[in-house]
Protein backbone atom coordinates (compact mmCIF):
# COMPACT_ATOMS: atom_id res chain seq x y z
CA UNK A 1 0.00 0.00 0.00
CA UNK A 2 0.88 3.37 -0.75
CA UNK A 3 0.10 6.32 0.81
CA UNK A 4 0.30 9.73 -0.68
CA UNK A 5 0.08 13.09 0.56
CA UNK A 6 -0.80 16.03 -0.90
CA UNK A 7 -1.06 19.71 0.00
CA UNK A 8 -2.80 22.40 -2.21
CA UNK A 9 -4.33 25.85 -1.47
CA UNK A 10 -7.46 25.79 -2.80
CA UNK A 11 -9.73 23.27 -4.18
CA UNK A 12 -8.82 23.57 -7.83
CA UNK A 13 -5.46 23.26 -6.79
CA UNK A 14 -6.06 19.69 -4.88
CA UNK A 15 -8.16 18.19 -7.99
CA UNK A 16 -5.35 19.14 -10.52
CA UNK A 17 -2.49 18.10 -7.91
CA UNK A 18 -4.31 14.52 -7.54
CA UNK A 19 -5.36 14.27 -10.73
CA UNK A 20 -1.67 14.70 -12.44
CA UNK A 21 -0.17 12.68 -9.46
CA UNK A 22 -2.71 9.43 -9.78
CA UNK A 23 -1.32 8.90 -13.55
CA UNK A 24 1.72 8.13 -11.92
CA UNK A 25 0.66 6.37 -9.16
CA UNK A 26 -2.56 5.24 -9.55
CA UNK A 27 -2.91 1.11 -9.34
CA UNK A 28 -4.93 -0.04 -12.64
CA UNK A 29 -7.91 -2.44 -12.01
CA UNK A 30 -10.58 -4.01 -13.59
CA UNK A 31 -14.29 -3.25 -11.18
CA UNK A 32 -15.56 -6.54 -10.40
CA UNK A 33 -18.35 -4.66 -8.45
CA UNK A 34 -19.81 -1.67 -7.81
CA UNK A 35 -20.36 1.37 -10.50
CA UNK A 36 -19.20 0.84 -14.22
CA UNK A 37 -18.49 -2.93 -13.77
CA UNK A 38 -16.07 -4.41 -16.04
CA UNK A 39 -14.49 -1.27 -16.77
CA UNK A 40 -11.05 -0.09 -15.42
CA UNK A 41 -9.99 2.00 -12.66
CA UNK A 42 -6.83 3.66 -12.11
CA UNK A 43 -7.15 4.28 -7.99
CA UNK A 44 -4.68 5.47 -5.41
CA UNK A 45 -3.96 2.95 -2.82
CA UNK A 46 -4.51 5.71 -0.10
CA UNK A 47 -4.44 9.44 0.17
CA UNK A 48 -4.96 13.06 2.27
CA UNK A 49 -5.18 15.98 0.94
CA UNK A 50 -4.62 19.08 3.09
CA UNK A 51 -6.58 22.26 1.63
CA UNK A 52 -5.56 24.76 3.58
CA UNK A 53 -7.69 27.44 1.78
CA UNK A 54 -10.55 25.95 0.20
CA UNK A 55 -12.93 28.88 0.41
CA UNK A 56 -11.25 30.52 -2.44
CA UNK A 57 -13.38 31.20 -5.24
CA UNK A 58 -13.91 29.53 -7.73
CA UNK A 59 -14.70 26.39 -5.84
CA UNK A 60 -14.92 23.99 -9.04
CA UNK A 61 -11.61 23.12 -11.22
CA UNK A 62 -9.60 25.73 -13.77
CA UNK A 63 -10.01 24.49 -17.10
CA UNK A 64 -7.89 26.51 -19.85
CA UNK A 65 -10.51 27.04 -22.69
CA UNK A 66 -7.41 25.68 -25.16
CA UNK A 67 -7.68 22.69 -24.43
CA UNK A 68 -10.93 21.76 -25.51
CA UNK A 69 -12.18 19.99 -22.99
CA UNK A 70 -15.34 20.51 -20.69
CA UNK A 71 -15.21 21.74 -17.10
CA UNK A 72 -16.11 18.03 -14.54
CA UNK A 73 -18.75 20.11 -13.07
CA UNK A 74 -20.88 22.55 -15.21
CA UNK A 75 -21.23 25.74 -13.82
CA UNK A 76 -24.40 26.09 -11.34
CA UNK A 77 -24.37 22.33 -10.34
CA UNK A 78 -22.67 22.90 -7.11
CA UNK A 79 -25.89 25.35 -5.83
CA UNK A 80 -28.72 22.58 -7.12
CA UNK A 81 -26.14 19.87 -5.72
CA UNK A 82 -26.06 21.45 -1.71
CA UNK A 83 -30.27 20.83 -0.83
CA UNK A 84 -29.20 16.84 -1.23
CA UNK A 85 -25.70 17.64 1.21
CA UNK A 86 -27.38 19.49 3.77
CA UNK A 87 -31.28 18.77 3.76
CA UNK A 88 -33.40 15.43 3.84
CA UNK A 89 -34.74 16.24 0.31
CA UNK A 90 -34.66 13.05 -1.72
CA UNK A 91 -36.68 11.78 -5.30
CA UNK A 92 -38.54 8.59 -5.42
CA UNK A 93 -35.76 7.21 -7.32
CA UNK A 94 -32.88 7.39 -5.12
CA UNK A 95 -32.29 4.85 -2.10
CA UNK A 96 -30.44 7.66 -0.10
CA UNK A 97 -28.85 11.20 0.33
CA UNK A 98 -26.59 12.38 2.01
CA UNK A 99 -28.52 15.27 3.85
CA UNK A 100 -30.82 12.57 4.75
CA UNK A 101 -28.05 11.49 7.54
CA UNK A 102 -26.45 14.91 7.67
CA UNK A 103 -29.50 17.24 7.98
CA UNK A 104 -30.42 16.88 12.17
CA UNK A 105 -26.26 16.12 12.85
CA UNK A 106 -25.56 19.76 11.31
CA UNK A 107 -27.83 21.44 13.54
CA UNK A 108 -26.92 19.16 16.26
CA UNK A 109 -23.03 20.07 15.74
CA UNK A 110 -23.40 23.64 15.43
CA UNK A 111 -25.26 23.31 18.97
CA UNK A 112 -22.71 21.40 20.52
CA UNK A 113 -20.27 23.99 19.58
CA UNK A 114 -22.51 26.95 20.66
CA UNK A 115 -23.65 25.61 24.06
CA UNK A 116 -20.65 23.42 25.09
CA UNK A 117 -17.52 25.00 24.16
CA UNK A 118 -15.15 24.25 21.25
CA UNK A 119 -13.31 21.58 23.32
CA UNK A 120 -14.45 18.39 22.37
CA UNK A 121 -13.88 15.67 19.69
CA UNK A 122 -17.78 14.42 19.71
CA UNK A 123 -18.78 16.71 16.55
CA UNK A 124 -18.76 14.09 14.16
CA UNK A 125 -21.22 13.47 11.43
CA UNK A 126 -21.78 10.45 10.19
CA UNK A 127 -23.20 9.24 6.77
CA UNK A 128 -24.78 5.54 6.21
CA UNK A 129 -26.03 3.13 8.89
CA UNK A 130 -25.54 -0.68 8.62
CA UNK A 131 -27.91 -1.38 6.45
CA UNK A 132 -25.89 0.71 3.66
CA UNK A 133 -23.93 -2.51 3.28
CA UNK A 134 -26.97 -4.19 1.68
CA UNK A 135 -27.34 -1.28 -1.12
CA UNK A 136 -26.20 -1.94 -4.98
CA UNK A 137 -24.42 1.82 -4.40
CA UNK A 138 -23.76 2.23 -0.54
CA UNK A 139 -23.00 6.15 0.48
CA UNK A 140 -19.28 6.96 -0.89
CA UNK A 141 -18.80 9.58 1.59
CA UNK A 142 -18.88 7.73 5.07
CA UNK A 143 -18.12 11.09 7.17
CA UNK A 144 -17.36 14.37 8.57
CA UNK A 145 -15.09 15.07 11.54
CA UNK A 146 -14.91 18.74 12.80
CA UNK A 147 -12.53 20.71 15.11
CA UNK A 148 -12.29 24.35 15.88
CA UNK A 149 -8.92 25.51 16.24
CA UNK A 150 -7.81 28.78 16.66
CA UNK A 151 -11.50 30.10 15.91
CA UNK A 152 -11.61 28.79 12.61
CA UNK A 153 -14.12 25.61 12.05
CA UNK A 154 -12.36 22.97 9.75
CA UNK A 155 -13.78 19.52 8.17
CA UNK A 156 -11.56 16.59 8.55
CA UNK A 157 -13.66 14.07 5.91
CA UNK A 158 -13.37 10.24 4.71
CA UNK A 159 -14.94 8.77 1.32
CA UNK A 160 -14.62 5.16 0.93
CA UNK A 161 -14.79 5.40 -2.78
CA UNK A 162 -14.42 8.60 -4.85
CA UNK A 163 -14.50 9.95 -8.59
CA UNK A 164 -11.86 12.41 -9.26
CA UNK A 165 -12.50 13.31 -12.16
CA UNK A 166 -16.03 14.89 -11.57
CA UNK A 167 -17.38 13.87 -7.32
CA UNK A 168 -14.34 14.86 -6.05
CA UNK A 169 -14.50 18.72 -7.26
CA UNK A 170 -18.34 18.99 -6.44
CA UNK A 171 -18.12 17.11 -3.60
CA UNK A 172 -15.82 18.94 -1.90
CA UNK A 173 -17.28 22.72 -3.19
CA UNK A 174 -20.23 21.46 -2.08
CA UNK A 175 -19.08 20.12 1.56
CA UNK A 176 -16.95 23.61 1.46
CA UNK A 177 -20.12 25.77 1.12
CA UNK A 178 -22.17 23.63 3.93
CA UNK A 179 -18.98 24.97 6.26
CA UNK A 180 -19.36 28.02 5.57
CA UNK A 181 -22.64 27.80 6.68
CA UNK A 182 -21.76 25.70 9.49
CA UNK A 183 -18.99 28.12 10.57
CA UNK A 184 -21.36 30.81 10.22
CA UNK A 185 -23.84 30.00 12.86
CA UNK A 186 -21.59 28.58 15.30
CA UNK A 187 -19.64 32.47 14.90
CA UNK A 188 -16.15 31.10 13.82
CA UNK A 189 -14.26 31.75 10.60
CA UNK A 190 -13.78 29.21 7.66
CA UNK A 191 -11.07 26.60 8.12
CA UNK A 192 -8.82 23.74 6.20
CA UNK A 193 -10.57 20.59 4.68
CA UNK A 194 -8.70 17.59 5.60
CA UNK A 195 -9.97 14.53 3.02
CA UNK A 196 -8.50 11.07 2.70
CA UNK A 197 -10.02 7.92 0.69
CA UNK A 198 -8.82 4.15 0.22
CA UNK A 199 -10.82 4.41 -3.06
CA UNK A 200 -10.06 7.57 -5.13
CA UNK A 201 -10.07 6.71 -8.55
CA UNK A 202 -10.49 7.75 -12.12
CA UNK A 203 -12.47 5.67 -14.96
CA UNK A 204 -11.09 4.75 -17.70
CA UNK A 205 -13.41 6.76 -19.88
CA UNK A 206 -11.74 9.92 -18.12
CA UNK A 207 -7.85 8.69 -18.57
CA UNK A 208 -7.54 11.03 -21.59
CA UNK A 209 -8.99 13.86 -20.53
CA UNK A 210 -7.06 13.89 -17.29
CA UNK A 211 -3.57 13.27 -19.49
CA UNK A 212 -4.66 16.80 -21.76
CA UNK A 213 -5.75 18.82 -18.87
CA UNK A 214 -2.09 17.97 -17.24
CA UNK A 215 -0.41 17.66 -20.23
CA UNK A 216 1.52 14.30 -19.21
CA UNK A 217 2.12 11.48 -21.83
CA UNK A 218 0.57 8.15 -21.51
CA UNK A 219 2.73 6.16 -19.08
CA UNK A 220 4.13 3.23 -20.62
């Protein structure tokens, strides 16, 4: 197993970091189950990524309109995308979301804060029950640890499977905008976003794109 660490300023920054550094390191795989089956992955054994200052705007990735190539999340998505991070809202379609676990555990953490101090390691949120295990798609992102430090509220978060080429980006602009929010109410600033996975990964549909946007040759 290896582990890799990265460190990037803003959120852009950490999707084009890990996306240039799993073409290196990525391990290549054929999916024997779970989404796209049969296909190929190209995952990173295991890594955290330290964004020290991922409220800088724009959340979603830099794409230079030479290349050709379209942005992984279209512009707008992120602000439809929050009401299923942060609220119970869910279609008739869809087995789960995640504001259906995070929704009461938001309010709940921002009242912890509040009312008990900023001392404590209990304000974690979690995402899936045991039942999730049963699902054809269980939740990818499994949950979010908090801590204030130094008045400034920052996510420490775990996703046991992950696209990078288009979840990662609006998951995490997403996640970044609910602590704003978060850090908002409790009356702290914004903080780092600490996020590791076991299962970060890019398709193989989304090998070439990744090579043009960081201009690397295909490794032999």
């Amino acid at each position: 197993m290896e582990l890799i660490t990265i460190t990037a300023r803003d959120l852009p920054d950490a999707w084009f970091q890990c996306v240039y550094a799993i073409l290196d390191k990525g391990h290549e795989y054929v999916i024997d189950r779970g989404s796209f089956e049969g296909q190929k992955r190209l995952e990173f054994d295991y890594i955290t990524v330290q964004i020290t200052h991922p409220g800088v705007r724009p959340l979603i990735p830099d794409i230079p309109p030479g290349l050709g190539i379209p942005n992984p999340v279209a512009e707008g998505y992120v602000e439809c995308y929050l009401p299923y991070l942060m609220t119970a809202q869910k279609s008739p379609n869809e087995d789960y979301t995640y504001g259906q676990y995070l929704e009461p555990q938001i309010e709940e953490v921002i009242k912890m804060y509040r009312q008990t101090g900023h001392g404590t390691n209990q304000a974690y949120m979690t995402v899936g029950d045991p039942q999730a295990i049963f699902l054809t798609d269980p939740p990818c992102l499994r949950g979010i640890d908090t801590r204030i430090r130094d008045d400034r509220l920052h996510f420490i978060i775990y996703f046991r499977s992950w696209d990078l080429w288009n979840g990662f980006p609006a998951n995490l602009a997403a996640i970044q905008m609910m602590k704003e929010y978060m850090a908002q109410q409790i009356g702290v600033d914004d903080g780092e976003i600490i996020a590791s996975s076991k299962g970060l990964h890019l398709y193989d549909y989304t090998w070439e794109l990744a090579r043009l946007r960081t201009m690397k040759e295909k490794r032999l």
